[in-house]
Protein backbone atom coordinates (compact mmCIF):
# COMPACT_ATOMS: atom_id res chain seq x y z
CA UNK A 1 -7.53 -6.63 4.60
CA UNK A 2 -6.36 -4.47 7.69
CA UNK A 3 -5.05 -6.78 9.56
CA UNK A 4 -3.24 -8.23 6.03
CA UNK A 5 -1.88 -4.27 5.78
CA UNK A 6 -0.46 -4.07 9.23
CA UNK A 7 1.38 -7.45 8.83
CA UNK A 8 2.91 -5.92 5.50
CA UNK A 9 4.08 -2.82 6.89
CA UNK A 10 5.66 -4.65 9.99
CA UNK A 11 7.91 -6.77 8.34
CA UNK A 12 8.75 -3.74 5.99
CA UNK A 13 9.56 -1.95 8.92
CA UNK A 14 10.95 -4.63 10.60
CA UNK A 15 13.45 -5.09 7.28
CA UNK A 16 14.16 -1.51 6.62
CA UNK A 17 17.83 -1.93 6.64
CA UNK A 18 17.20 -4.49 3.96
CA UNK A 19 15.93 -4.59 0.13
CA UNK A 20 12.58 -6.36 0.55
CA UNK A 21 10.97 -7.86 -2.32
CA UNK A 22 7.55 -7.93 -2.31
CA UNK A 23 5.40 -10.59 -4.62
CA UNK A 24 1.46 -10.62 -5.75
CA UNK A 25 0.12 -12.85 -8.36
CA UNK A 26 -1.99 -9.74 -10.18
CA UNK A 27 0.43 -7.09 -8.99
CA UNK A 28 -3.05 -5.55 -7.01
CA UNK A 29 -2.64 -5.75 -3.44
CA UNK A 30 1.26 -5.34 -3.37
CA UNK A 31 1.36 -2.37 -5.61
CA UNK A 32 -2.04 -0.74 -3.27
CA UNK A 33 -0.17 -1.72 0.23
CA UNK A 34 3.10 -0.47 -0.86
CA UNK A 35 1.19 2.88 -1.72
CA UNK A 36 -0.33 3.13 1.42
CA UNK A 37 2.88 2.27 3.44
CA UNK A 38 4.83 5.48 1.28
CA UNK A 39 1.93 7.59 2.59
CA UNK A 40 1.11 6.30 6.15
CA UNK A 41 5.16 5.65 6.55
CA UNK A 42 6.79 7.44 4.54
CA UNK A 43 5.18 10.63 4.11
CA UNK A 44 4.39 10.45 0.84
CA UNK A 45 1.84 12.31 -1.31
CA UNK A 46 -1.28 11.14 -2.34
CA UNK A 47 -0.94 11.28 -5.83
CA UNK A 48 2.99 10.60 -6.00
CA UNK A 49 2.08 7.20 -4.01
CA UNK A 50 -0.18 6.19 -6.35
CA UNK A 51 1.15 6.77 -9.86
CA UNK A 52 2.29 3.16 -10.08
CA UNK A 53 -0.92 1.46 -9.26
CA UNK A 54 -2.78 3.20 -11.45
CA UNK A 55 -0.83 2.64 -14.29
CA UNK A 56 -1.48 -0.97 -13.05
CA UNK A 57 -4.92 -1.10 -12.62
CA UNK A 58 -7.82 0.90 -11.15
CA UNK A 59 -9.01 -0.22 -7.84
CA UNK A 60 -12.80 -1.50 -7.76
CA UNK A 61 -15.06 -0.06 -5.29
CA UNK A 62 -14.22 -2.34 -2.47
CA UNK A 63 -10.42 -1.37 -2.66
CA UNK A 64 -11.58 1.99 -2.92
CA UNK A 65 -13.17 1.92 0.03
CA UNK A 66 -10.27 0.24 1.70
CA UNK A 67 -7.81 2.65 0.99
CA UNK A 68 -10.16 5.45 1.88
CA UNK A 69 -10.53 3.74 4.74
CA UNK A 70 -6.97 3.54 5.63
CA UNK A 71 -6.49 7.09 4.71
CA UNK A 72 -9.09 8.48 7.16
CA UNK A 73 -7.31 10.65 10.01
CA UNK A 74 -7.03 8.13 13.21
């Protein structure tokens, strides 16, 4: 799922001058990676970056783990 992360945020990056739309079949991993991107890119808060997915759905234990994971200071 990392490596599936980094490709996200590249082509966001890579399209910033752009409106991107962004596609997943449950609305899961697009609405999680687009949190993580506002707070690893963008600067976001925590909580602020995650309003939207929760009011989507709560992530199981392995995407917990992932985006605790991703959170960790490099």
């Amino acid at each position: 799922m990392k490596a599936d992360l980094e490709s996200f945020i590249a082509v966001l990056e890579a399209h910033q001058d752009k409106r991107v739309y962004v596609h997943c079949a449950a609305n899961m991993r697009v609405s999680t990676f687009l949190a993580l991107y506002r707070i690893l890119r963008l600067g976001w808060e925590r909580e602020a970056a995650f309003r939207n997915v929760y009011l989507i759905w709560t992530p199981d234990e392995r995407w917990q783990s992932f985006i605790d994971e991703m959170l960790q200071p490099a």
